[in-house]
C-alpha atoms as a PDB file:
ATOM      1  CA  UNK A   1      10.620 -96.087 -35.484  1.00  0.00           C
ATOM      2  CA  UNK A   2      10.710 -92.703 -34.088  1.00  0.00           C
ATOM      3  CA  UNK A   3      10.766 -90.974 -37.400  1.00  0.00           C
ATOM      4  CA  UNK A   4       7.735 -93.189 -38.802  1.00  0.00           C
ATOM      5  CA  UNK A   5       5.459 -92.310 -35.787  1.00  0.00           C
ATOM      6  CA  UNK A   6       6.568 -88.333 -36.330  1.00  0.00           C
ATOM      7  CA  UNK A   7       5.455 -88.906 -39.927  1.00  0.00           C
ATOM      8  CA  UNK A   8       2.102 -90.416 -38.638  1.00  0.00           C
ATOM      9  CA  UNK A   9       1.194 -87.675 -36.147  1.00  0.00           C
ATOM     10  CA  UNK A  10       1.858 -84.965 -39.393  1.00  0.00           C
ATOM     11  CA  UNK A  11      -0.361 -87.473 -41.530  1.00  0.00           C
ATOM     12  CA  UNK A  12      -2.663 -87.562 -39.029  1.00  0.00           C
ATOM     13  CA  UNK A  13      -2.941 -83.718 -37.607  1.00  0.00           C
ATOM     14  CA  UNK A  14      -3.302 -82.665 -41.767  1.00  0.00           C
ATOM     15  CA  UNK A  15      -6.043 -85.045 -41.578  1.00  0.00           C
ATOM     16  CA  UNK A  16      -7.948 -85.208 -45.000  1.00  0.00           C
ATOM     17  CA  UNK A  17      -7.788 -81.921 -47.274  1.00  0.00           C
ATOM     18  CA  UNK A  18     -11.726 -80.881 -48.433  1.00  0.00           C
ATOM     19  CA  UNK A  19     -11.840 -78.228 -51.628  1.00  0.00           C
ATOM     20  CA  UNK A  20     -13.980 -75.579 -50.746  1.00  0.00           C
ATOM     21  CA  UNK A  21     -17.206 -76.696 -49.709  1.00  0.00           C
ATOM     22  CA  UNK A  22     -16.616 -79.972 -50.255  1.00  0.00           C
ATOM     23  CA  UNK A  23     -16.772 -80.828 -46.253  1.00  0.00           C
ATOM     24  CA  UNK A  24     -19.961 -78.929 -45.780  1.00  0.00           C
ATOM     25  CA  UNK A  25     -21.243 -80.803 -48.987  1.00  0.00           C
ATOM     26  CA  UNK A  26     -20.480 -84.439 -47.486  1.00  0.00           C
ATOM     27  CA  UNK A  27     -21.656 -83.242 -43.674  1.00  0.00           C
ATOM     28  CA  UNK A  28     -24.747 -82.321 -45.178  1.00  0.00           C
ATOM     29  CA  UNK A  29     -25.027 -85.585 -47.587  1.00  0.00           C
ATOM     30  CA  UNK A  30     -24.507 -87.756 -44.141  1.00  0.00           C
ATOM     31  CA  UNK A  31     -26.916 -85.122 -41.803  1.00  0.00           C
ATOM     32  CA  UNK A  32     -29.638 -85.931 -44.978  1.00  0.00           C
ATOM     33  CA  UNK A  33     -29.714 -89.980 -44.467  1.00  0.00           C
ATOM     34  CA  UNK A  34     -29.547 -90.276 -41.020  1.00  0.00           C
ATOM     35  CA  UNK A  35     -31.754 -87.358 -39.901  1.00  0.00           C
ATOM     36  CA  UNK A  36     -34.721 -88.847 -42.829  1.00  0.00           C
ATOM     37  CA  UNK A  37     -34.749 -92.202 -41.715  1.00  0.00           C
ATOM     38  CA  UNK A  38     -35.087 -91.647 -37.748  1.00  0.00           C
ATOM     39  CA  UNK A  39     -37.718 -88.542 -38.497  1.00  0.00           C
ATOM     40  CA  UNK A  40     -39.700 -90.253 -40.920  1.00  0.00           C
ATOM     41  CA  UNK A  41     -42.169 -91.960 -39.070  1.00  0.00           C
ATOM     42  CA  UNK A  42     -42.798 -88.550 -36.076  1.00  0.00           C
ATOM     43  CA  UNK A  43     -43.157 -86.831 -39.960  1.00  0.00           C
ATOM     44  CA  UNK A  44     -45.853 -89.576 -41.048  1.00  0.00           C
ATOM     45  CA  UNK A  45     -47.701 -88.736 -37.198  1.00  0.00           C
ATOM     46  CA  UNK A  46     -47.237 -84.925 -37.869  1.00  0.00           C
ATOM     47  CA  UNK A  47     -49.342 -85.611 -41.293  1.00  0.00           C
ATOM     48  CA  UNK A  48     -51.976 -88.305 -40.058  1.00  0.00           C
ATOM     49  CA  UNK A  49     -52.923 -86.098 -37.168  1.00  0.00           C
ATOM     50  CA  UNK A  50     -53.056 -83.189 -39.135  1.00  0.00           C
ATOM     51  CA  UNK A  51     -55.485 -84.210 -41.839  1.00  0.00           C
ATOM     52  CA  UNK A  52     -57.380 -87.131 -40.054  1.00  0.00           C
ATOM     53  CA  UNK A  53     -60.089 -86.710 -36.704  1.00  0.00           C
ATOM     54  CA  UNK A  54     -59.643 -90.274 -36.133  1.00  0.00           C
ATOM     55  CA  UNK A  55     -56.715 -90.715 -33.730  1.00  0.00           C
ATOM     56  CA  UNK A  56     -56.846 -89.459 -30.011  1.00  0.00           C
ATOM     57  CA  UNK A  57     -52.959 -88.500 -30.090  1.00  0.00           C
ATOM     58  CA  UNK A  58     -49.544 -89.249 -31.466  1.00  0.00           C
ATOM     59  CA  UNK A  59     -49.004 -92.311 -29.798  1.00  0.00           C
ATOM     60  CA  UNK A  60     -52.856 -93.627 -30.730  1.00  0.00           C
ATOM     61  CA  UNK A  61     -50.996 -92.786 -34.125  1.00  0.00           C
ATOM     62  CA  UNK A  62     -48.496 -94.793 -33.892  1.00  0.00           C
ATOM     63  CA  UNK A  63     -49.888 -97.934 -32.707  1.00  0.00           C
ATOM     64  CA  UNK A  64     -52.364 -98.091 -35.109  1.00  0.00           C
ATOM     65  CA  UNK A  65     -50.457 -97.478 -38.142  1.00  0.00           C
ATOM     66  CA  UNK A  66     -47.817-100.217 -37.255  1.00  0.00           C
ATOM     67  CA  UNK A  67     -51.186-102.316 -36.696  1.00  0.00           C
ATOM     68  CA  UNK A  68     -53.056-101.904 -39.363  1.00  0.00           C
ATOM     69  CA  UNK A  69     -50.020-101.279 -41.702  1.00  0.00           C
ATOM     70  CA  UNK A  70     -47.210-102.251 -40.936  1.00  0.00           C
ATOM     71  CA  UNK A  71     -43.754-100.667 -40.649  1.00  0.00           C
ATOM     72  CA  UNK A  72     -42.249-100.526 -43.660  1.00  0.00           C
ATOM     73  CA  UNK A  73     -45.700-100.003 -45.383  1.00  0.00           C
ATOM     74  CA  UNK A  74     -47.223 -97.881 -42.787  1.00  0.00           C
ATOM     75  CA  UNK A  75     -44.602 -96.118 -40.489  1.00  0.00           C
ATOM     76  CA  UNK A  76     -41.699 -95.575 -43.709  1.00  0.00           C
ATOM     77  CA  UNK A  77     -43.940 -95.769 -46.564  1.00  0.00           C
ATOM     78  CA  UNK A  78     -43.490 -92.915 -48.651  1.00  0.00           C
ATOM     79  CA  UNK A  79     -39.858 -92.673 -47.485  1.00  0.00           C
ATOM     80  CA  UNK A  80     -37.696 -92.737 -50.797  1.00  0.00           C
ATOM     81  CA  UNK A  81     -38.968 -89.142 -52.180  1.00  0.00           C
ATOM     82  CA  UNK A  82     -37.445 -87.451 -48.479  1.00  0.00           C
ATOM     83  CA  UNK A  83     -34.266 -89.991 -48.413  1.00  0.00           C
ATOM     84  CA  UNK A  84     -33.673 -88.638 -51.763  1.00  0.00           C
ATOM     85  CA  UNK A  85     -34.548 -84.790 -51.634  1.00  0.00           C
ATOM     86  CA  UNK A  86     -33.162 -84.740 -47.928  1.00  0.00           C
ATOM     87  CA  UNK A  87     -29.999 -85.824 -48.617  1.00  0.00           C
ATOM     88  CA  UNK A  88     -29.898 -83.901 -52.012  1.00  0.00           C
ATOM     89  CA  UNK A  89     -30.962 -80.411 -50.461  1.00  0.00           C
ATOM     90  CA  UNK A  90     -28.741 -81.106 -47.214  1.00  0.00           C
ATOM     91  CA  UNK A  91     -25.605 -81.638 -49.171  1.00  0.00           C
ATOM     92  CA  UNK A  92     -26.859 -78.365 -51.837  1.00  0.00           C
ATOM     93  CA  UNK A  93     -27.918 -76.480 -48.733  1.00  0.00           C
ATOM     94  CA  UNK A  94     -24.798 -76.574 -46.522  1.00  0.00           C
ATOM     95  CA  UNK A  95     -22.457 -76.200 -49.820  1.00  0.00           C
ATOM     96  CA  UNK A  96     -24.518 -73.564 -51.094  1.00  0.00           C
ATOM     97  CA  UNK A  97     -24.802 -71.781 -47.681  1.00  0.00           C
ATOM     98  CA  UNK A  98     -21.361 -71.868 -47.520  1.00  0.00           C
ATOM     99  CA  UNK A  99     -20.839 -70.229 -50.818  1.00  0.00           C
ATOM    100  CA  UNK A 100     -23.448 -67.983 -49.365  1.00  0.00           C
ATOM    101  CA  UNK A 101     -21.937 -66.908 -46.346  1.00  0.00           C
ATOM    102  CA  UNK A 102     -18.243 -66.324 -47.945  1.00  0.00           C
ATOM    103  CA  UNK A 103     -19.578 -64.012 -50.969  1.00  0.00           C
ATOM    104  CA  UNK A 104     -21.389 -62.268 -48.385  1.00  0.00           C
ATOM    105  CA  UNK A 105     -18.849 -61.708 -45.764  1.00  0.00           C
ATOM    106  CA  UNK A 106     -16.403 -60.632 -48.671  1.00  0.00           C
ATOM    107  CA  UNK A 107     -18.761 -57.791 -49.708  1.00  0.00           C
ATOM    108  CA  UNK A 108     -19.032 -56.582 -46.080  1.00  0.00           C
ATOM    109  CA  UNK A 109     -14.901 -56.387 -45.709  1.00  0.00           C
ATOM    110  CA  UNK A 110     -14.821 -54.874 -49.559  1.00  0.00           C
ATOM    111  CA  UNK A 111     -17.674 -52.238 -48.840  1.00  0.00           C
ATOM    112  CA  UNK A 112     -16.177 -51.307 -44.825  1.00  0.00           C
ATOM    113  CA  UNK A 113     -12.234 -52.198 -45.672  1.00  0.00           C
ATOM    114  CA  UNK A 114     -11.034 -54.571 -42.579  1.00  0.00           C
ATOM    115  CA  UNK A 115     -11.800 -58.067 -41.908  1.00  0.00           C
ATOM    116  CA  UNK A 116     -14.020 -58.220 -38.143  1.00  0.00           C
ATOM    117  CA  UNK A 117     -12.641 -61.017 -36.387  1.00  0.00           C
ATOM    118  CA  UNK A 118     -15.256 -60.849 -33.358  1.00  0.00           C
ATOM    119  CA  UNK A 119     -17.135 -63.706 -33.259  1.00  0.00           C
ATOM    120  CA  UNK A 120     -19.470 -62.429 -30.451  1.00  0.00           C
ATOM    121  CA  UNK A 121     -20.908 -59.319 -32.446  1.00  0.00           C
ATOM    122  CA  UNK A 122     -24.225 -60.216 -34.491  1.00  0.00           C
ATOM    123  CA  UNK A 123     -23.330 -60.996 -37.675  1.00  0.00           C
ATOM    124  CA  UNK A 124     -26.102 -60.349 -40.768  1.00  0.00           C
ATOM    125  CA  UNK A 125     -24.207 -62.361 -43.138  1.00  0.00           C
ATOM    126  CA  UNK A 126     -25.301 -65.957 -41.182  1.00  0.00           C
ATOM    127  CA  UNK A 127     -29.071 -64.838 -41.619  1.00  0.00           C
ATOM    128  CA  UNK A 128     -28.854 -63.562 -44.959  1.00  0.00           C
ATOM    129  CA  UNK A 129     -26.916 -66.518 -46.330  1.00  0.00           C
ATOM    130  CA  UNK A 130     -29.433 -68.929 -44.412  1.00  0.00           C
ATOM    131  CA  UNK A 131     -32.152 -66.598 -46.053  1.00  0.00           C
ATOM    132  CA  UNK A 132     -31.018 -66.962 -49.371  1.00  0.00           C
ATOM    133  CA  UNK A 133     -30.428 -70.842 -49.050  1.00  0.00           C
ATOM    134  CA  UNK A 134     -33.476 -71.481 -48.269  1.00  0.00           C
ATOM    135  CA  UNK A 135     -35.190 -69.902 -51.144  1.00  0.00           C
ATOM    136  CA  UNK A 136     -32.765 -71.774 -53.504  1.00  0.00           C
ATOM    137  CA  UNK A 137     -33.333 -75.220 -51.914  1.00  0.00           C
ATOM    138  CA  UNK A 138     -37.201 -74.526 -52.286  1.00  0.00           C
ATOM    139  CA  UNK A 139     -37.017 -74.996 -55.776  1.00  0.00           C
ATOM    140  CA  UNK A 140     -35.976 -78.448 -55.069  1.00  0.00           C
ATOM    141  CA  UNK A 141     -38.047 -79.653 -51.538  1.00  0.00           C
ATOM    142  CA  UNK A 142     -41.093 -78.768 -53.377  1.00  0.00           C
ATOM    143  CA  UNK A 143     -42.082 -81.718 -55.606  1.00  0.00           C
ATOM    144  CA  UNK A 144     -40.499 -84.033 -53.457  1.00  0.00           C
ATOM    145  CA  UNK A 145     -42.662 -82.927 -50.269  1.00  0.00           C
ATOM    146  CA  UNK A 146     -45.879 -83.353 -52.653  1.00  0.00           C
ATOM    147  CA  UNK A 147     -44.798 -86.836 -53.196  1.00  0.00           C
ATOM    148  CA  UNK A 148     -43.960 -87.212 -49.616  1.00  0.00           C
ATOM    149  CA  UNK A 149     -47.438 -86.129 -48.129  1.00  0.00           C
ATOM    150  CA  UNK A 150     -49.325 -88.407 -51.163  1.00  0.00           C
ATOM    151  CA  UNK A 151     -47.753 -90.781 -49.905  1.00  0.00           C
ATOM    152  CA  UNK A 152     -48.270 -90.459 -46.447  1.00  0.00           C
ATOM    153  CA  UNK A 153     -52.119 -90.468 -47.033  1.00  0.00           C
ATOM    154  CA  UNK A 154     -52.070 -92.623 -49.325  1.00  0.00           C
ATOM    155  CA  UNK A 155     -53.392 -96.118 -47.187  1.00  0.00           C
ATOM    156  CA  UNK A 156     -55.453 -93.887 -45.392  1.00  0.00           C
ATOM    157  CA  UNK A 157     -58.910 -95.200 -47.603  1.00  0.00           C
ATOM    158  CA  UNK A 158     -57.554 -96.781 -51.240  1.00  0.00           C
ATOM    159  CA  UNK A 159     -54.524 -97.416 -52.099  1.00  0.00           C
ATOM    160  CA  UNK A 160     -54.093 -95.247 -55.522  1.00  0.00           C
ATOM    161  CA  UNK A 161     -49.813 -95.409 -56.096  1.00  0.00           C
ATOM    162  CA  UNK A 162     -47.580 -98.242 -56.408  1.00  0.00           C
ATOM    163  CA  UNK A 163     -44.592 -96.295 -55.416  1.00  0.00           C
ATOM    164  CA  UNK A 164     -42.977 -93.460 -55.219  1.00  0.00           C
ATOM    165  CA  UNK A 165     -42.029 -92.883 -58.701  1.00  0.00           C
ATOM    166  CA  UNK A 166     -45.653 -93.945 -59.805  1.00  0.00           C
ATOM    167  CA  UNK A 167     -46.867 -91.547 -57.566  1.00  0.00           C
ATOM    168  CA  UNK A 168     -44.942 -88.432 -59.205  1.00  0.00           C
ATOM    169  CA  UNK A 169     -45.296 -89.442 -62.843  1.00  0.00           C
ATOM    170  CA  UNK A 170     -49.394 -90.020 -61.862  1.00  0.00           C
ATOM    171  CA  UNK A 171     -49.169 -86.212 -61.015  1.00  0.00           C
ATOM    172  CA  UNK A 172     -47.547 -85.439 -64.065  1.00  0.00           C
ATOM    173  CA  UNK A 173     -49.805 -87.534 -66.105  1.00  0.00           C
ATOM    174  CA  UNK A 174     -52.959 -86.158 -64.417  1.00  0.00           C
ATOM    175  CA  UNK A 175     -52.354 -82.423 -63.610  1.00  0.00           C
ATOM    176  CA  UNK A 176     -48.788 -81.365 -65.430  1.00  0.00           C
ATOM    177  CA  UNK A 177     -45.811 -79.979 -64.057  1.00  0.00           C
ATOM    178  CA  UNK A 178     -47.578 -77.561 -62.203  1.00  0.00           C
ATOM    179  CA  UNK A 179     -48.932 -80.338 -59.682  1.00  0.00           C
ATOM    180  CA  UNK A 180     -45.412 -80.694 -58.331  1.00  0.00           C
ATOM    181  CA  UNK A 181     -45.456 -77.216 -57.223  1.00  0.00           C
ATOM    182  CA  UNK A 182     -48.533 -76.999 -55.830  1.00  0.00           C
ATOM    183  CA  UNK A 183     -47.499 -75.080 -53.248  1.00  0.00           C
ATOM    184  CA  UNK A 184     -44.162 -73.622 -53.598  1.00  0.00           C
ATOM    185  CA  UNK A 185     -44.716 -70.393 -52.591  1.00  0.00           C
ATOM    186  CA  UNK A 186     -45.120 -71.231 -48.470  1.00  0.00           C
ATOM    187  CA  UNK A 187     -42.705 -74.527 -49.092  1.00  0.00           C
ATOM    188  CA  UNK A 188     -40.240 -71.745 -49.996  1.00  0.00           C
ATOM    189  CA  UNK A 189     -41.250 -69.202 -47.268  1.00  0.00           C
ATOM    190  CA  UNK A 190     -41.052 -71.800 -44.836  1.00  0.00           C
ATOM    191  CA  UNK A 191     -37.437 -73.165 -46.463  1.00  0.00           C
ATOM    192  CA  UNK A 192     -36.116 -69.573 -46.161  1.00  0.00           C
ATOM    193  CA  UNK A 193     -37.212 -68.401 -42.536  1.00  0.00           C
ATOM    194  CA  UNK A 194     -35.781 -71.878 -41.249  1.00  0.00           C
ATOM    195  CA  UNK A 195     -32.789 -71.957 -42.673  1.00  0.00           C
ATOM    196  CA  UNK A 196     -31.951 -68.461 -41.679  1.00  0.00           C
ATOM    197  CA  UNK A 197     -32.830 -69.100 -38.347  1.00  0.00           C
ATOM    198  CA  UNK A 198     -30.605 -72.804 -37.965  1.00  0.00           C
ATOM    199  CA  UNK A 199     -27.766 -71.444 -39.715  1.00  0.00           C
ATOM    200  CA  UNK A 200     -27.996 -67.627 -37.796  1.00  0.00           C
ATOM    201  CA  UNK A 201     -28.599 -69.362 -34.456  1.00  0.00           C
ATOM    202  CA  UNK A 202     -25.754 -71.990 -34.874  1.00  0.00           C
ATOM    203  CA  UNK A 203     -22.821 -70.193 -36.320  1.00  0.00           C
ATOM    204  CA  UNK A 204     -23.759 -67.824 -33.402  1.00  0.00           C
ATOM    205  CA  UNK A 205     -23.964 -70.478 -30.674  1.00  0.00           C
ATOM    206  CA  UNK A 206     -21.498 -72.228 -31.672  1.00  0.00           C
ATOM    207  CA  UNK A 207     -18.990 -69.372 -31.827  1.00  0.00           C
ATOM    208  CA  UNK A 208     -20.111 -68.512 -28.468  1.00  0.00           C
ATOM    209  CA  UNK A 209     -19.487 -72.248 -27.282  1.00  0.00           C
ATOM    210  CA  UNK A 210     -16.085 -72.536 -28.648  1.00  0.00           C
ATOM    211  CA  UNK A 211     -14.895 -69.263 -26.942  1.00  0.00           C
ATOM    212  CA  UNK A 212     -15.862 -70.111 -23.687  1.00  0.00           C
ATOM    213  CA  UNK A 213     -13.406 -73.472 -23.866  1.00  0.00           C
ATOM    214  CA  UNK A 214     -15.689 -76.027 -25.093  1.00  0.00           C
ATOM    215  CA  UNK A 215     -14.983 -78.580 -27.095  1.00  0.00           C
ATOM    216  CA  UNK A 216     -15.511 -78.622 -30.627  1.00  0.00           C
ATOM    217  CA  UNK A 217     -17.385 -81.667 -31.200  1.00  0.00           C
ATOM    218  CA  UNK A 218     -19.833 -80.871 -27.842  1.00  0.00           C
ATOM    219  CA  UNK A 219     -20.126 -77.384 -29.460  1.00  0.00           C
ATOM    220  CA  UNK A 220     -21.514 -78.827 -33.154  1.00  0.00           C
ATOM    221  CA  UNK A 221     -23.269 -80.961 -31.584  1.00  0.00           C
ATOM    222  CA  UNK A 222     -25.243 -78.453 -28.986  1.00  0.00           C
ATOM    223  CA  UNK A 223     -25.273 -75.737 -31.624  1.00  0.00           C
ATOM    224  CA  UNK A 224     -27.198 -77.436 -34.112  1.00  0.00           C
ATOM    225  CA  UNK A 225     -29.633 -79.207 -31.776  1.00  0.00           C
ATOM    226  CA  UNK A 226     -30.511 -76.221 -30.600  1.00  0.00           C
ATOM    227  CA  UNK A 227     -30.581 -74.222 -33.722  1.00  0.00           C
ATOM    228  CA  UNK A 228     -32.750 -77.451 -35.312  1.00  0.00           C
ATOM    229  CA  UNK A 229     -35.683 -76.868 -32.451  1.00  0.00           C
ATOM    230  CA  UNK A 230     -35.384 -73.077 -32.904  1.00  0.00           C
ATOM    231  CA  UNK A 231     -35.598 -72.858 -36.707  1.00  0.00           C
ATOM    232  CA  UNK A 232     -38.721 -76.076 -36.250  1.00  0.00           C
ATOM    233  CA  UNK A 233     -40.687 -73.548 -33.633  1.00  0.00           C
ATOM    234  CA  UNK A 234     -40.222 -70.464 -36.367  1.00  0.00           C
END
C-alpha cells in the first residue's frame, strides 16, 4: 500500500510531459474559447457605440439589442468568425511567442557568452518576441475581424448575410481577396504593440510576483489581468 501511494505521488509530481510549446499551445487554445464567448457581447457594445449616434451609453446598448434582437441574434451574433480566429491566433500566438522568446534569448547568451539568470533586470527579448508575434498573428486576425465587425452591423438596418461563412465568401464574391484585408496594416500595428506590451508586462510581473513568495497560480492569474488592461489601454 505504501509503495503504490509512493508511486502515485511520483506519477503525480511528473504530472503530464508537454513537447516544447505544446503547453503554451493548449493554454492559449483554452484562453481563446473562454475569453471570446464572455467578451463578445462588451465587443458587439464597443462596435454599436462606435459607429451608431443612436444609443445614450453602453448599457442603453445593451438593453436594446437583447430587445430588439435577441441574444443569440443580437448580443452573440457574429460570434463564430472570433470563436474561431481567437482560439486559432491564441493557441499560434502563445506557441509562436514562445518560439519567439527562446530563439531570442539564445542569440543574446550566443552574442554576450553567459546565460542571465536575473529575473528582475528588464529583459528586451519579452517585448521583441511579443513584437514579432503580433505582426505574425496579424496575418491571420485580419479577415476574421472584417467578418466580425460585418457582422456586428449587420441588423443594424437590413439584414444582408445569412451567416458567417456567407458573409466572407459575399466579400470574396463582391470585392476579391483584397476585401478581407481591408485594413491590415493598423489590424497588424495594433496586433504588434499589444502583444508586446501583454507578454513584456507579464513575464515581467509575473517574475516579480513569484520572487516575492507568491503563489504560482495567484501570480498567472494577476500577471495577465494586469498585462490584458495594459496592452487594451496601449
Amino acid at each position: 500500500m505504501e509503495r503504490k501511494k509512493e508511486e502515485e505521488k511520483k506519477w503525480i509530481g511528473k504530472g503530464i510531459q508537454f513537447p516544447r510549446g505544446g503547453k503554451e499551445v493548449l493554454s492559449g487554445t483554452f484562453a481563446g474559447i473562454v475569453g471570446t464567448i464572455i467578451g463578445h457581447p462588451l465587443d458587439l457594445v464597443k462596435v454599436r457605440l462606435q459607429t451608431q449616434s443612436r444609443y445614450n451609453g453602453a448599457l442603453d446598448v445593451l438593453f436594446k439589442v437583447v430587445k430588439e434582437e435577441g441574444i443569440r441574434h443580437g448580443l452573440f451574433r457574429g460570434l463564430i468568425p472570433p470563436l474561431i480566429s481567437l482560439t486559432f491566433l491564441n493557441s499560434v500566438s502563445f506557441g509562436s511567442y514562445s518560439l519567439f522568446k527562446s530563439k531570442l534569448m539564445e542569440w543574446r547568451e550566443r552574442k554576450r557568452g553567459i546565460r542571465e539568470e536575473n529575473s528582475h533586470k528588464l529583459r528586451w527579448e519579452y517585448f521583441g518576441a511579443g513584437l514579432l508575434t503580433g505582426t505574425f498573428s496579424g496575418v491571420f486576425s485580419t479577415p476574421f475581424e472584417m467578418v466580425k465587425v460585418r457582422m456586428q452591423l449587420d441588423n443594424i438596418s437590413e439584414k444582408q448575410y445569412r451567416g458567417s461563412a456567407h458573409c466572407a465568401s459575399s466579400l470574396y464574391r463582391t470585392f476579391g481577396l483584397r476585401s478581407w484585408y481591408t485594413g491590415y496594416l493598423t489590424n497588424t500595428v495594433r496586433e504588434s504593440v499589444f502583444c508586446g506590451i501583454y507578454f513584456g508586462a507579464y513575464e515581467h510581473s509575473k517574475h516579480f510576483l513569484l520572487d516575492i513568495g507568491v503563489v504560482s497560480t495567484l501570480a498567472v492569474m494577476v500577471s495577465g489581468g494586469a498585462s490584458g488592461m495594459l496592452g487594451e489601454l496601449s
